[in-house]
PDB file of N, CA and C in Angstrom:
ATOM      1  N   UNK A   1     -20.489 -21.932   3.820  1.00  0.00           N
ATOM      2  CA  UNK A   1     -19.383 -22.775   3.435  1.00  0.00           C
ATOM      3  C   UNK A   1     -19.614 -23.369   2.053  1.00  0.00           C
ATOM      4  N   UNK A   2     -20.915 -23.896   1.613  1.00  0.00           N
ATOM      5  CA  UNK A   2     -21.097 -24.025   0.309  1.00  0.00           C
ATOM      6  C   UNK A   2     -20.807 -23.340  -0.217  1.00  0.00           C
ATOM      7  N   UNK A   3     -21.393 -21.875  -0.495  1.00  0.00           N
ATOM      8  CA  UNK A   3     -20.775 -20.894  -1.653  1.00  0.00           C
ATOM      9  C   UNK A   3     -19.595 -20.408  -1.743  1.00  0.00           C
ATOM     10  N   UNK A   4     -19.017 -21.019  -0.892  1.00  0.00           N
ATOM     11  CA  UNK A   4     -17.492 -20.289  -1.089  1.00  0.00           C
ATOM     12  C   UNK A   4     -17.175 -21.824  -2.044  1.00  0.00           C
ATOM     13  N   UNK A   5     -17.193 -22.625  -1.346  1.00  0.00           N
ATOM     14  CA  UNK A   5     -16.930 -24.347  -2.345  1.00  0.00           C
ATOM     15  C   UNK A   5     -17.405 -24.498  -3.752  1.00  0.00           C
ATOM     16  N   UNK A   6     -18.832 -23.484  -3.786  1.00  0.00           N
ATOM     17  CA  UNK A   6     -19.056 -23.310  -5.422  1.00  0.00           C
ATOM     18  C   UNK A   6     -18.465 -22.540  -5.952  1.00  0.00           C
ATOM     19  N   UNK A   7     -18.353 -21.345  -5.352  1.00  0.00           N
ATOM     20  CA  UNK A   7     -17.281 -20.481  -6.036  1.00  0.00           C
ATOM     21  C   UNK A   7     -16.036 -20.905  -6.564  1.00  0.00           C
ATOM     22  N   UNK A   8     -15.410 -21.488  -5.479  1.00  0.00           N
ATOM     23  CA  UNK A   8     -14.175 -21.968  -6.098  1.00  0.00           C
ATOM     24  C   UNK A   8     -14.022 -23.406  -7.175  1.00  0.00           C
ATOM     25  N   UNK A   9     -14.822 -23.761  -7.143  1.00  0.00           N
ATOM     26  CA  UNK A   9     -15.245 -24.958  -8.120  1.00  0.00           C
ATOM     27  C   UNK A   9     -15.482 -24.010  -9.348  1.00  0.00           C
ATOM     28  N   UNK A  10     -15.752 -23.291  -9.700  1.00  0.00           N
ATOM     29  CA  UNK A  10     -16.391 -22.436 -10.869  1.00  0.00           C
ATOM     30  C   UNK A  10     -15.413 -22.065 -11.333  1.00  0.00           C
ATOM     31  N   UNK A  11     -14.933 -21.538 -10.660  1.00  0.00           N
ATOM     32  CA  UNK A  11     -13.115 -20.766 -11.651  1.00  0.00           C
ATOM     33  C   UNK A  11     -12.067 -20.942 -11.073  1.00  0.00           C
ATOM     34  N   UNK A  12     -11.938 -22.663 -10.961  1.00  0.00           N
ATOM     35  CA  UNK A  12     -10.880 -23.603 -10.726  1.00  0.00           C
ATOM     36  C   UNK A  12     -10.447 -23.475 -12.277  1.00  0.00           C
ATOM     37  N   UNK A  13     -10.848 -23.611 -13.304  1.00  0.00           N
ATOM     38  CA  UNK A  13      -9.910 -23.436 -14.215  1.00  0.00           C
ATOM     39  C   UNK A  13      -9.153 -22.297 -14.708  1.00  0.00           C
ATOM     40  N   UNK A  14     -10.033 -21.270 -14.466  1.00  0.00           N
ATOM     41  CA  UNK A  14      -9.311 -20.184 -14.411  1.00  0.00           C
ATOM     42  C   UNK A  14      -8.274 -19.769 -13.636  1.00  0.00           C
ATOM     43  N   UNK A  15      -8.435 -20.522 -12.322  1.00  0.00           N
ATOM     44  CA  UNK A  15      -6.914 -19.523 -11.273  1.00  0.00           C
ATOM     45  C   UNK A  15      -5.714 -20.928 -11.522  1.00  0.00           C
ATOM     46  N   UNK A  16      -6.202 -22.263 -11.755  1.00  0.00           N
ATOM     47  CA  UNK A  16      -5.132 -22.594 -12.429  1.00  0.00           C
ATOM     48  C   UNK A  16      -4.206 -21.870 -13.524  1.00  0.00           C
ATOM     49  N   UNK A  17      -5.080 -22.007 -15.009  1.00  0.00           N
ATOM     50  CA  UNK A  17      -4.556 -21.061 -15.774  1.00  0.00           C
ATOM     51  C   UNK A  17      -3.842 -20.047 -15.828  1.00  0.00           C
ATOM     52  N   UNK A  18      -4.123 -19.019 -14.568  1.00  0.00           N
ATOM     53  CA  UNK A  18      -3.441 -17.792 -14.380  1.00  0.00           C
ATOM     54  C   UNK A  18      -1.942 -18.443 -13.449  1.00  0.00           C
ATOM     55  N   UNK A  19      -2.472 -19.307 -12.759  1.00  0.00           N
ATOM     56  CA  UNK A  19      -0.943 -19.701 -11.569  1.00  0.00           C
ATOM     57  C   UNK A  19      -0.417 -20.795 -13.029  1.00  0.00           C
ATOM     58  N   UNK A  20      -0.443 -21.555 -13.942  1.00  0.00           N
ATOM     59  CA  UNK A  20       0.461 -21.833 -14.782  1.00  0.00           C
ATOM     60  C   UNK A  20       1.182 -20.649 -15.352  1.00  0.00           C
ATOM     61  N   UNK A  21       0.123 -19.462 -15.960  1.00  0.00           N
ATOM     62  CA  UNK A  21       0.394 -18.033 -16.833  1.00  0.00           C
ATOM     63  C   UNK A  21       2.160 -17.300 -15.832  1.00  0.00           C
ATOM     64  N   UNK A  22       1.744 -17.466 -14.534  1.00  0.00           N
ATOM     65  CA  UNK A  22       2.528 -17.030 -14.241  1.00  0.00           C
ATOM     66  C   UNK A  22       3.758 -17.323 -13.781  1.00  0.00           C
ATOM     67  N   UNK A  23       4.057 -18.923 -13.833  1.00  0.00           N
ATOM     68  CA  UNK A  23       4.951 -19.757 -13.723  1.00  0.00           C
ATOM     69  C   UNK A  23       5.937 -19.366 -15.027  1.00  0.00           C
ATOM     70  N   UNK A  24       4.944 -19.421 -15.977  1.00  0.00           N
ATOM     71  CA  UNK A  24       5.214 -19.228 -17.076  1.00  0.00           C
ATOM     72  C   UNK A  24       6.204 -18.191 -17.572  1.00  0.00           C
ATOM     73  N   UNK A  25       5.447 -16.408 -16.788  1.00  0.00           N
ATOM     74  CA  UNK A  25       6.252 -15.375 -17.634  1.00  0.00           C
ATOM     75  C   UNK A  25       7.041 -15.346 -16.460  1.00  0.00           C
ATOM     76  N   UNK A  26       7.289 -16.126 -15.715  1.00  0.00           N
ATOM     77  CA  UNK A  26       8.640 -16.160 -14.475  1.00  0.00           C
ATOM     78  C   UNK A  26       9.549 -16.614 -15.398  1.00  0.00           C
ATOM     79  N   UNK A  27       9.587 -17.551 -16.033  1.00  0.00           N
ATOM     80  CA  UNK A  27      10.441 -18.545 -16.405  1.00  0.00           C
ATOM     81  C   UNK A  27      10.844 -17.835 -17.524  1.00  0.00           C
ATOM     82  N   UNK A  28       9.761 -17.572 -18.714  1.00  0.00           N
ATOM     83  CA  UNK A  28      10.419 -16.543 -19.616  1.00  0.00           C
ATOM     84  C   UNK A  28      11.404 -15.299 -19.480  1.00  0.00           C
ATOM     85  N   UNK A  29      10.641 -14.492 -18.326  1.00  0.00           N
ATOM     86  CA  UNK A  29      11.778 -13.513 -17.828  1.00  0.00           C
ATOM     87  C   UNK A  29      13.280 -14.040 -17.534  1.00  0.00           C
ATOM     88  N   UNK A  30      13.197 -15.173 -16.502  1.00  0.00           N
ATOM     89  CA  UNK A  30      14.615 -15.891 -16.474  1.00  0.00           C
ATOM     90  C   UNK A  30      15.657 -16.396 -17.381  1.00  0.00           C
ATOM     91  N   UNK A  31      14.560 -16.739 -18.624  1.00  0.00           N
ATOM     92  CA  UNK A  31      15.646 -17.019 -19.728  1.00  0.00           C
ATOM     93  C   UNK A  31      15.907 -16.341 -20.712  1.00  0.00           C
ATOM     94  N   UNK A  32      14.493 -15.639 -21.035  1.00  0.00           N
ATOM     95  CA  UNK A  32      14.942 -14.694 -22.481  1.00  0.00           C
ATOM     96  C   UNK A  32      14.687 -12.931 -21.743  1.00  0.00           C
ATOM     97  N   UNK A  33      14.806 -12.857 -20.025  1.00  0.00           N
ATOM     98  CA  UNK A  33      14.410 -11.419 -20.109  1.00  0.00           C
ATOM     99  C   UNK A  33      15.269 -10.077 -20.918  1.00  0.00           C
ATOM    100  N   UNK A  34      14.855  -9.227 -20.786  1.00  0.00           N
ATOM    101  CA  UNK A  34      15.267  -7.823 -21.358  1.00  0.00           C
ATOM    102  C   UNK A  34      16.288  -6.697 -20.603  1.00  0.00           C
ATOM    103  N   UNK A  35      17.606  -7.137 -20.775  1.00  0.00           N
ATOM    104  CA  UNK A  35      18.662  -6.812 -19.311  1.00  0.00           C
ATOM    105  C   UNK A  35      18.553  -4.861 -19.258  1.00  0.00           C
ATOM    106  N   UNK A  36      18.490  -4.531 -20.442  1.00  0.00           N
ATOM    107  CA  UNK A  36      18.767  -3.170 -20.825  1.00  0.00           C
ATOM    108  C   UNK A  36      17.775  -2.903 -20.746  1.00  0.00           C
ATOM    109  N   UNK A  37      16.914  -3.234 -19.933  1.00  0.00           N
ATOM    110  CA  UNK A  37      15.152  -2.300 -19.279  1.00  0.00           C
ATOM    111  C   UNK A  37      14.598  -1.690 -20.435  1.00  0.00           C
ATOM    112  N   UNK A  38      14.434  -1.431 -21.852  1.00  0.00           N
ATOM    113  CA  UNK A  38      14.193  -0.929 -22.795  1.00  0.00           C
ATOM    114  C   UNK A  38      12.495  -1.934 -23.202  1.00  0.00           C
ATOM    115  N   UNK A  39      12.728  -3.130 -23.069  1.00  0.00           N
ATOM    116  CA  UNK A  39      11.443  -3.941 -23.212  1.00  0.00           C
ATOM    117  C   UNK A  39      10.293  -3.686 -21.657  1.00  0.00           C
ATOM    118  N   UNK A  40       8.877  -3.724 -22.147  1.00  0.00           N
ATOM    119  CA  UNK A  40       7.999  -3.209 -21.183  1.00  0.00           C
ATOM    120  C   UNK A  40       8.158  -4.147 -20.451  1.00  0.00           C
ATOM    121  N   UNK A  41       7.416  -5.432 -21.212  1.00  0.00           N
ATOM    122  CA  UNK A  41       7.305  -6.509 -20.051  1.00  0.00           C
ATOM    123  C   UNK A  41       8.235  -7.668 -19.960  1.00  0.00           C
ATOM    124  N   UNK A  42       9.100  -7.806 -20.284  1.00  0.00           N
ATOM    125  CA  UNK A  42       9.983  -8.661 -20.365  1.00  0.00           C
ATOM    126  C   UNK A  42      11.297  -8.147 -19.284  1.00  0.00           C
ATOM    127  N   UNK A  43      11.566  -6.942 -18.914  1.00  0.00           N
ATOM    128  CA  UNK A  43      12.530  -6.110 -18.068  1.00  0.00           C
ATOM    129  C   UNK A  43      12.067  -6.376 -16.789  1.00  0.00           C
ATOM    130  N   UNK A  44      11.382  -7.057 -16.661  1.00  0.00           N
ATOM    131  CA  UNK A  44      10.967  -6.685 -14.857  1.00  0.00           C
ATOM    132  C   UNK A  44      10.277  -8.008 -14.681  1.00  0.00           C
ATOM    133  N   UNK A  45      10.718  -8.705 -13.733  1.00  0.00           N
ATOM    134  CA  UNK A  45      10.008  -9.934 -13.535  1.00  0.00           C
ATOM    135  C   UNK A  45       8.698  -9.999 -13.034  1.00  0.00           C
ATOM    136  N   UNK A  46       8.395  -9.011 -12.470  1.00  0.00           N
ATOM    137  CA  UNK A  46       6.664  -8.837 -12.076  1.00  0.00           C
ATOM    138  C   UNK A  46       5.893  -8.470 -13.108  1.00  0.00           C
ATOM    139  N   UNK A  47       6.218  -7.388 -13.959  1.00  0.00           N
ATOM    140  CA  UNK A  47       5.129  -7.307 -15.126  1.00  0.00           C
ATOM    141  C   UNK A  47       5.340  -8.658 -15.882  1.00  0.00           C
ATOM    142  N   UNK A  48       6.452  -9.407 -15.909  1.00  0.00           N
ATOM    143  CA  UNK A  48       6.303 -10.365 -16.940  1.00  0.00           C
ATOM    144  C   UNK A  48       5.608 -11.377 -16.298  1.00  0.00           C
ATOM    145  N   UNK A  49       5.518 -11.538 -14.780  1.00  0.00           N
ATOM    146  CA  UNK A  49       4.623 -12.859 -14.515  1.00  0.00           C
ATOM    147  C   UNK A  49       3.257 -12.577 -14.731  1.00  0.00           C
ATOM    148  N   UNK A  50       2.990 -11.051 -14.271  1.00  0.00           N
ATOM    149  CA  UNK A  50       1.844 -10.796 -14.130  1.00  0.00           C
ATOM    150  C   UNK A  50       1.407 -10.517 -15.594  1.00  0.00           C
ATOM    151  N   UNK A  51       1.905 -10.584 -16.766  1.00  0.00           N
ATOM    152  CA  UNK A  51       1.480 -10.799 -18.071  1.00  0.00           C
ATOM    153  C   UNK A  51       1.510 -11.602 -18.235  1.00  0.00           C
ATOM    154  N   UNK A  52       1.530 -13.167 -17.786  1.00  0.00           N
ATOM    155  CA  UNK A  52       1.914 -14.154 -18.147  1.00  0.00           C
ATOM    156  C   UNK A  52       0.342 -14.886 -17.403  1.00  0.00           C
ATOM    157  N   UNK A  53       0.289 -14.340 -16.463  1.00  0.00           N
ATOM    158  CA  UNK A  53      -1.190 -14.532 -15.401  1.00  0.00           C
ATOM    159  C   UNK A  53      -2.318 -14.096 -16.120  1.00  0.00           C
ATOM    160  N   UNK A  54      -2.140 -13.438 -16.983  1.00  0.00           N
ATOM    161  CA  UNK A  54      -3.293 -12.520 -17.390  1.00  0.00           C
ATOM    162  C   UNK A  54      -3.288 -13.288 -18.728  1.00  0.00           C
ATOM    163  N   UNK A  55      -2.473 -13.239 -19.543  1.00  0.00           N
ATOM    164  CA  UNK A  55      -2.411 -14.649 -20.561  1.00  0.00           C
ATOM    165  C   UNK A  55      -3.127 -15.505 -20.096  1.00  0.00           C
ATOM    166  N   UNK A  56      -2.807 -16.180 -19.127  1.00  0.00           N
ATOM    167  CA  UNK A  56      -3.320 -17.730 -18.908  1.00  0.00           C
ATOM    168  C   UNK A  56      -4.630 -17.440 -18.347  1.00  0.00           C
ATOM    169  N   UNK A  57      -5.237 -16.756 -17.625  1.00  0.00           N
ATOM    170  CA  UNK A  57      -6.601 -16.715 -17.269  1.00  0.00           C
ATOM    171  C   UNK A  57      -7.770 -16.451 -18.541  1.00  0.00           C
TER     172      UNK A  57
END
């Protein structure tokens, strides 16, 4: 039970970071996404959160 409690103490800033990252390219997709699917990550709300996760981590 400790090492799981250190573990997650250790890269508490990191999975924050990534769960802001991906709040993040949610929200971007919602306002500025790419309707005409022509943009990679901006067309699809999953690559854009999940670029947005990967940003923030």
């Amino acid at each position: 039970m400790f090492q799981m409690k250190y573990n997650l103490s250790k890269y508490r800033k990191m999975l924050l970071g990534a769960l802001i990252g991906l709040v993040v390219g949610y929200v971007y997709y919602a306002l500025f996404g790419c309707s005409s699917g022509s943009c990679v990550i901006s067309a699809n709300p999953l690559n854009s959160a999940m670029f947005g996760a990967l940003m923030g981590a």
